[in-house]
C-alpha atoms as a PDB file:
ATOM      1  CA  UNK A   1     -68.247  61.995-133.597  1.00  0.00           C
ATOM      2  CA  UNK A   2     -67.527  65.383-132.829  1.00  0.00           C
ATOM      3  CA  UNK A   3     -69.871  66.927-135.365  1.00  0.00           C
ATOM      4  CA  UNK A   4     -72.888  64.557-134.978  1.00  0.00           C
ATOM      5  CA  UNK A   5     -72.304  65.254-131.418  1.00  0.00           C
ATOM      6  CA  UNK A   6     -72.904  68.881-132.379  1.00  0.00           C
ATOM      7  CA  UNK A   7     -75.896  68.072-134.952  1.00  0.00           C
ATOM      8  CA  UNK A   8     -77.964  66.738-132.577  1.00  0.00           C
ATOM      9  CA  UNK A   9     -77.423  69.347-129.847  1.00  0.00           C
ATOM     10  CA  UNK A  10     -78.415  71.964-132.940  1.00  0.00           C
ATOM     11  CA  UNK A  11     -81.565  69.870-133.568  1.00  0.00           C
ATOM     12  CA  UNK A  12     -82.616  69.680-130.122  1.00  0.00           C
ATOM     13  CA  UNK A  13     -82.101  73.121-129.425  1.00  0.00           C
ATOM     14  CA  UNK A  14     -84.209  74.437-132.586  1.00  0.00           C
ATOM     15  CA  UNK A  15     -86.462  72.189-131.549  1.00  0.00           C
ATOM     16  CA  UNK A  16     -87.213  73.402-128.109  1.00  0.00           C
ATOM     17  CA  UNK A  17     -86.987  76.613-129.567  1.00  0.00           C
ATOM     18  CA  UNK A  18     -89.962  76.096-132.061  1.00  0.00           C
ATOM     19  CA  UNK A  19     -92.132  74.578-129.931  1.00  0.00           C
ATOM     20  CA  UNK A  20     -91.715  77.073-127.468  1.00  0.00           C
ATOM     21  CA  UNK A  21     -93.106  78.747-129.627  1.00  0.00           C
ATOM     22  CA  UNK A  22     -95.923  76.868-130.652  1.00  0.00           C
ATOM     23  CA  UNK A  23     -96.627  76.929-126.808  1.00  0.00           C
ATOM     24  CA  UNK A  24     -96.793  80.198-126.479  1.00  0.00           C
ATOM     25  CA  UNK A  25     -99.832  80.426-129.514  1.00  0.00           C
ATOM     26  CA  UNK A  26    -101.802  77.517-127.592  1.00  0.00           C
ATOM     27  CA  UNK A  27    -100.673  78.765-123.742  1.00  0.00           C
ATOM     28  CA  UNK A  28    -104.003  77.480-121.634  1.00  0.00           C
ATOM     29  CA  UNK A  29    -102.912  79.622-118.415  1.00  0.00           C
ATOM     30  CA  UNK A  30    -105.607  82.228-118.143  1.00  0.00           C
ATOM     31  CA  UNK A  31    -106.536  84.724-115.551  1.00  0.00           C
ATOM     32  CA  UNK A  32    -109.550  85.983-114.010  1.00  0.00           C
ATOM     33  CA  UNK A  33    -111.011  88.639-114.447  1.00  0.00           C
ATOM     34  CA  UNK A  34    -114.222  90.007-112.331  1.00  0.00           C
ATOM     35  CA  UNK A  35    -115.692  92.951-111.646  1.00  0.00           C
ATOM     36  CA  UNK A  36    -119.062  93.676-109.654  1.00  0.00           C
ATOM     37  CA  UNK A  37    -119.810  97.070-111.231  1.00  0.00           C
ATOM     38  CA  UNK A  38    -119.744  95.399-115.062  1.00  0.00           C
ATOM     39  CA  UNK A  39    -121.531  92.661-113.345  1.00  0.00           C
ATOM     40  CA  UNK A  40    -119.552  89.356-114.629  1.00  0.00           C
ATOM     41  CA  UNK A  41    -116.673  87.351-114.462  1.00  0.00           C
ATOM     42  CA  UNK A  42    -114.626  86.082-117.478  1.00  0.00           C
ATOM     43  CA  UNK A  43    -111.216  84.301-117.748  1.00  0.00           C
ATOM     44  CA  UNK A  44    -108.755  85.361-120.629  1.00  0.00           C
ATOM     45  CA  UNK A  45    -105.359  84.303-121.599  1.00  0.00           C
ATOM     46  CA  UNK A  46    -102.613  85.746-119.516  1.00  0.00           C
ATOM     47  CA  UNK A  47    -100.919  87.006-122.651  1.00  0.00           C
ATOM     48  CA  UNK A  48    -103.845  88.989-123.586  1.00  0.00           C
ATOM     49  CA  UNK A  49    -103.972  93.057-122.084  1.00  0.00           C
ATOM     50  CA  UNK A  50    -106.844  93.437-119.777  1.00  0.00           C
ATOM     51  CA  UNK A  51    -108.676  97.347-119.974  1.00  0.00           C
ATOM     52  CA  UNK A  52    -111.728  97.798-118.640  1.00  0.00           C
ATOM     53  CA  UNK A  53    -113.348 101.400-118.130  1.00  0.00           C
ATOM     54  CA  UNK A  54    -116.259 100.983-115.710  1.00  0.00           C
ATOM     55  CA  UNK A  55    -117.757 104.406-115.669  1.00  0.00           C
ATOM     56  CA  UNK A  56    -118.275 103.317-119.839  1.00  0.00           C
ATOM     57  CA  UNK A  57    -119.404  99.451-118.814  1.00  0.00           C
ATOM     58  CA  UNK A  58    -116.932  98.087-120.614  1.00  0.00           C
ATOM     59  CA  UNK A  59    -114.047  95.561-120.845  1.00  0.00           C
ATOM     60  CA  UNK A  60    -111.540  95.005-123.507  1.00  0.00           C
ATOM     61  CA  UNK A  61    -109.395  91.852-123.970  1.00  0.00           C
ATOM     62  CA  UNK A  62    -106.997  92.825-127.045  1.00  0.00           C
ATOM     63  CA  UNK A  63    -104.487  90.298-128.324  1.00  0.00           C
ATOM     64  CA  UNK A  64    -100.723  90.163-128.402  1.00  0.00           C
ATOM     65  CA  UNK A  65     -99.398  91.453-132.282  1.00  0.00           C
ATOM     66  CA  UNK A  66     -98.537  88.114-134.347  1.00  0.00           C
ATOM     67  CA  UNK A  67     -95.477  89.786-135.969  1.00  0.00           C
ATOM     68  CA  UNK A  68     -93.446  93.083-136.409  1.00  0.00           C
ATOM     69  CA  UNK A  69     -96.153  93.948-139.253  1.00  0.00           C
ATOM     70  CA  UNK A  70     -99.425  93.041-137.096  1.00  0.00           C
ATOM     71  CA  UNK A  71    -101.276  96.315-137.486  1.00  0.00           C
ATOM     72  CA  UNK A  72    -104.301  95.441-136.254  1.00  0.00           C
ATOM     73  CA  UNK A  73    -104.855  93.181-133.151  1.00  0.00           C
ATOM     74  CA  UNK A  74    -107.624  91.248-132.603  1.00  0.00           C
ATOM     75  CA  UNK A  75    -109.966  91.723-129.552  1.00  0.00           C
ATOM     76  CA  UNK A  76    -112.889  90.318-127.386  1.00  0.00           C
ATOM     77  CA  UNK A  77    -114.907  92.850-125.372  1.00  0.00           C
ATOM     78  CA  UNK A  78    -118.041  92.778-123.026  1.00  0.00           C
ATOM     79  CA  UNK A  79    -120.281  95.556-122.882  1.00  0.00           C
ATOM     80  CA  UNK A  80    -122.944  96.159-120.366  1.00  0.00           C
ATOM     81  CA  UNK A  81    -125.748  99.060-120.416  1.00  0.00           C
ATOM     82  CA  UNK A  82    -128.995  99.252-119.605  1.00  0.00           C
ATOM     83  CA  UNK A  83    -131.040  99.752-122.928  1.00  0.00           C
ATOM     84  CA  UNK A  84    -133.102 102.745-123.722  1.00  0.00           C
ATOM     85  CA  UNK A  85    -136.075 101.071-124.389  1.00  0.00           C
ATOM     86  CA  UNK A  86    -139.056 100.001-122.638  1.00  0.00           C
ATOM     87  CA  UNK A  87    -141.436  97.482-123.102  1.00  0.00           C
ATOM     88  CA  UNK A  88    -141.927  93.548-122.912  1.00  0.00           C
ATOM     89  CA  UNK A  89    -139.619  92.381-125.584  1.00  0.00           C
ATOM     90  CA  UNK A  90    -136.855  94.740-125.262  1.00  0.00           C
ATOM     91  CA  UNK A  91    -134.266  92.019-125.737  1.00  0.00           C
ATOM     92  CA  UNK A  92    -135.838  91.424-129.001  1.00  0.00           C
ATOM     93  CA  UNK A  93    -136.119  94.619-130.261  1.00  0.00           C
ATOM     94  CA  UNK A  94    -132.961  95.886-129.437  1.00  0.00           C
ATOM     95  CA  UNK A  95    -131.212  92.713-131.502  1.00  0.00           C
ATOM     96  CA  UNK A  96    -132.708  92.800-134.374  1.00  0.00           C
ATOM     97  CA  UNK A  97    -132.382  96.751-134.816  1.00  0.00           C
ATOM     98  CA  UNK A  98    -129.110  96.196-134.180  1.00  0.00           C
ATOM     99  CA  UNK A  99    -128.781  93.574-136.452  1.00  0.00           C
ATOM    100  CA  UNK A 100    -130.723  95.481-139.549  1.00  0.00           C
ATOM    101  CA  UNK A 101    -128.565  98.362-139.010  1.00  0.00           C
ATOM    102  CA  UNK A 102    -125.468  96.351-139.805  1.00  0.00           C
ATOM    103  CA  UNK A 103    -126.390  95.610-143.677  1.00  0.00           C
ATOM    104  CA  UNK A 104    -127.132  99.691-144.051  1.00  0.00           C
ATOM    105  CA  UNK A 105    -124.117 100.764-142.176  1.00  0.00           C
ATOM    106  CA  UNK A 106    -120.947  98.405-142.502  1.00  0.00           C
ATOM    107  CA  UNK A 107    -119.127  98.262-145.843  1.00  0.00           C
ATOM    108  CA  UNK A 108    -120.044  94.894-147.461  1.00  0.00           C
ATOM    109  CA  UNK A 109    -121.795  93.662-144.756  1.00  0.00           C
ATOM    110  CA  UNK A 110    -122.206  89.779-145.134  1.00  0.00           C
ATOM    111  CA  UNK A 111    -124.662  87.600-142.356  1.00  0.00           C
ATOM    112  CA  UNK A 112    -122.317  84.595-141.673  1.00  0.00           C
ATOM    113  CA  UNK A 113    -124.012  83.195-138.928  1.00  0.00           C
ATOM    114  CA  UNK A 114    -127.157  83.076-136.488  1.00  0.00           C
ATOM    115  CA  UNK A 115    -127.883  81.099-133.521  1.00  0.00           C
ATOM    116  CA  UNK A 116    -129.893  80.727-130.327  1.00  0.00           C
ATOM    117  CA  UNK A 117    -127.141  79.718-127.665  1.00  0.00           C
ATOM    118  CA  UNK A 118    -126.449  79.599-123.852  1.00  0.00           C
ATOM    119  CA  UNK A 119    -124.127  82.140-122.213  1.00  0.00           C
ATOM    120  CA  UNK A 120    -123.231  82.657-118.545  1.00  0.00           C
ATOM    121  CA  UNK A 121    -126.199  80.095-118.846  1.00  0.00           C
ATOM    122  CA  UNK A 122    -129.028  82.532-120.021  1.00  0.00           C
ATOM    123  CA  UNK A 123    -130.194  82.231-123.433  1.00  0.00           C
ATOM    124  CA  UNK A 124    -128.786  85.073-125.666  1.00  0.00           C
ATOM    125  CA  UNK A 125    -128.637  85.703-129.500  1.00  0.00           C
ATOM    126  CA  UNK A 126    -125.107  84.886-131.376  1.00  0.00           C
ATOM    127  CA  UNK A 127    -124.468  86.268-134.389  1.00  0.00           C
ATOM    128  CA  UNK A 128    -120.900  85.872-136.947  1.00  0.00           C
ATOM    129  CA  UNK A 129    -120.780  88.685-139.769  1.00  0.00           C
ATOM    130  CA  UNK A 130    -118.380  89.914-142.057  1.00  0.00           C
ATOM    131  CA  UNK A 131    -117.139  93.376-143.479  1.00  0.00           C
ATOM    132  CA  UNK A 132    -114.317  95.809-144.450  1.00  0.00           C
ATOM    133  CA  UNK A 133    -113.158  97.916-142.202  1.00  0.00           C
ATOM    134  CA  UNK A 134    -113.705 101.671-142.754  1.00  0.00           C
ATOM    135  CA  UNK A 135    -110.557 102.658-143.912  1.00  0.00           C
ATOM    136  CA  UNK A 136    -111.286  99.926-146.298  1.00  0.00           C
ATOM    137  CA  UNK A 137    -107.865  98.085-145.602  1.00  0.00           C
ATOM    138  CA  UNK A 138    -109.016  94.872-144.113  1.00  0.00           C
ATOM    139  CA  UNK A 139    -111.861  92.069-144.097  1.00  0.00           C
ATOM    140  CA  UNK A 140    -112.916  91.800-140.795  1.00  0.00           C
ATOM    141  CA  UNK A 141    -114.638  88.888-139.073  1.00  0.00           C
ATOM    142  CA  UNK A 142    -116.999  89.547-136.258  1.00  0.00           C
ATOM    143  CA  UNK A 143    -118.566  87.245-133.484  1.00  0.00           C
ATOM    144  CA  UNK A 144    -121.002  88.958-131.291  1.00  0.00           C
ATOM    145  CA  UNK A 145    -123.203  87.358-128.586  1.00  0.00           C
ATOM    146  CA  UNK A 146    -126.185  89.362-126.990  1.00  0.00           C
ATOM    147  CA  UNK A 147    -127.766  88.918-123.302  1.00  0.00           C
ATOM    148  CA  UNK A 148    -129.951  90.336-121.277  1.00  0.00           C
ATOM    149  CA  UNK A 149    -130.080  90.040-116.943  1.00  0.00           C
ATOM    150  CA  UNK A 150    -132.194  91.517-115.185  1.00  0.00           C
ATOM    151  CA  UNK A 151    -132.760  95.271-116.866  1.00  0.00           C
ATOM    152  CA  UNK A 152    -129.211  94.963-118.011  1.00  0.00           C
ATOM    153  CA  UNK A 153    -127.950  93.981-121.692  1.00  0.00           C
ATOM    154  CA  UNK A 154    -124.491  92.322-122.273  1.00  0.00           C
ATOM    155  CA  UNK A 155    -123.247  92.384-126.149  1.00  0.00           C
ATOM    156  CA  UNK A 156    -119.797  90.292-126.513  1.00  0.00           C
ATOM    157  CA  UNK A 157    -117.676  90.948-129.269  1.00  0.00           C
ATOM    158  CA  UNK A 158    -114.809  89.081-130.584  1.00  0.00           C
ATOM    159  CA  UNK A 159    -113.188  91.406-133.582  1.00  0.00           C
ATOM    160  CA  UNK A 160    -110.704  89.709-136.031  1.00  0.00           C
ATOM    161  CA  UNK A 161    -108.738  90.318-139.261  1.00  0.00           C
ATOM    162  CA  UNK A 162    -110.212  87.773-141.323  1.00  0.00           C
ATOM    163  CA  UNK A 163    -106.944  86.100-141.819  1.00  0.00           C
ATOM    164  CA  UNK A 164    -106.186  85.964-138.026  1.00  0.00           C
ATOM    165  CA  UNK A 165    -110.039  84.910-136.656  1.00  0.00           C
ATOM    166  CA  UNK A 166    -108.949  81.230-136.207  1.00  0.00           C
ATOM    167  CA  UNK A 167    -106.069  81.423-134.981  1.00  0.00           C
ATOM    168  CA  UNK A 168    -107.592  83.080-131.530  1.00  0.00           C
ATOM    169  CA  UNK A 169    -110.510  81.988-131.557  1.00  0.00           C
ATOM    170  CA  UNK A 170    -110.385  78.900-129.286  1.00  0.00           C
ATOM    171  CA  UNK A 171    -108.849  81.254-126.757  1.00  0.00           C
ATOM    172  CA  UNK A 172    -112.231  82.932-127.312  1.00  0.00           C
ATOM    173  CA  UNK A 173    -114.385  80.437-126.985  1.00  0.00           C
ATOM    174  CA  UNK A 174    -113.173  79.050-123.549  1.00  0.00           C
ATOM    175  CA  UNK A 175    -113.326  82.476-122.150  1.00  0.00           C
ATOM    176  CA  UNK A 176    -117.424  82.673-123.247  1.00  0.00           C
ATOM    177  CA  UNK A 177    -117.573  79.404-121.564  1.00  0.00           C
ATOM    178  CA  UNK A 178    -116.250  81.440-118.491  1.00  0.00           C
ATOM    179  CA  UNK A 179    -118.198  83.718-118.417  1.00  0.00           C
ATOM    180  CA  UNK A 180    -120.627  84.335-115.730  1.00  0.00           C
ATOM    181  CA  UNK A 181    -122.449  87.058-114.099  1.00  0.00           C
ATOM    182  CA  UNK A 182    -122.289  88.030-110.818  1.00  0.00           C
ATOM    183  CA  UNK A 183    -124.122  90.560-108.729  1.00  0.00           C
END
């Protein structure tokens, strides 16, 4: 009796253990973060780190390492700047010569992706590509969104090992459905 006795308290145990664990990969607590001189407000997982560098218009949401050998950790990242361009379809322009840059400059550059979608509800320009990182170690998977306000353009940027793209990016796609802009 004994030793079921102590069975079952094993089981239980590795149990709660594992999907502690399993909490920890789906955890829906996020924080908010908001700043007026970016000009938006996101929310990100409170197990994410939070950087943002104002003076560069930038914030950086980078993900916790999945293991002892994670070498490379995934991120999601808003930039804001004000284009050097002028003209009536600036928006335009600046996409899709950012977009036909991509082929000619990333190492096997491959269009995934294009679509017309809402975010911090304007419309903006979504695009999923992938390529090898420079060093030429990894595939990487890449989901940008681009938006314009006012004279100001927003590009979003999640940034994954192909492997680990998934696995975050429901985390990343409730914090683009949180984002908003302010100011």
């Amino acid at each position: 009796m004994k030793k079921r006795s102590l069975f079952l308290t094993a089981i239980i145990l590795i149990t709660a253990l594992l999907l502690s664990g399993c909490h920890q990969a789906t955890l829906e607590d996020f924080k908010l973060f908001r700043s007026s001189p970016l000009g938006f407000s996101i929310e990100y997982p409170d197990f994410w780190q939070k950087e943002a560098d104002v003076s560069e218009g930038i914030a950086v949401f980078v993900t916790p390492a999945e293991g002892y050998s994670d070498e490379y950790h995934e991120s999601f990242s808003v930039q804001r700047f004000t284009p050097d361009m002028e003209g009536e379809n600036v928006f335009n322009e600046y996409v899709q010569g950012y977009v036909g840059n991509l082929e000619s400059t990333l190492k096997n550059y491959k269009l995934v992706s294009q679509d017309e979608i809402k975010f911090g509800g304007e419309d903006a320009y979504q695009i999923v590509y992938e390529s090898t990182s420079d060093d030429g170690e990894s595939q990487l998977r890449v989901l940008q969104i681009f938006a314009q306000k006012g004279d100001k353009m927003y590009v979003a940027s999640y940034m994954a090992d192909f492997s680990s793209y998934s696995y975050f990016l429901t985390d990343v796609e409730k914090m683009i459905s949180t984002f908003q802009f302010i100011g």
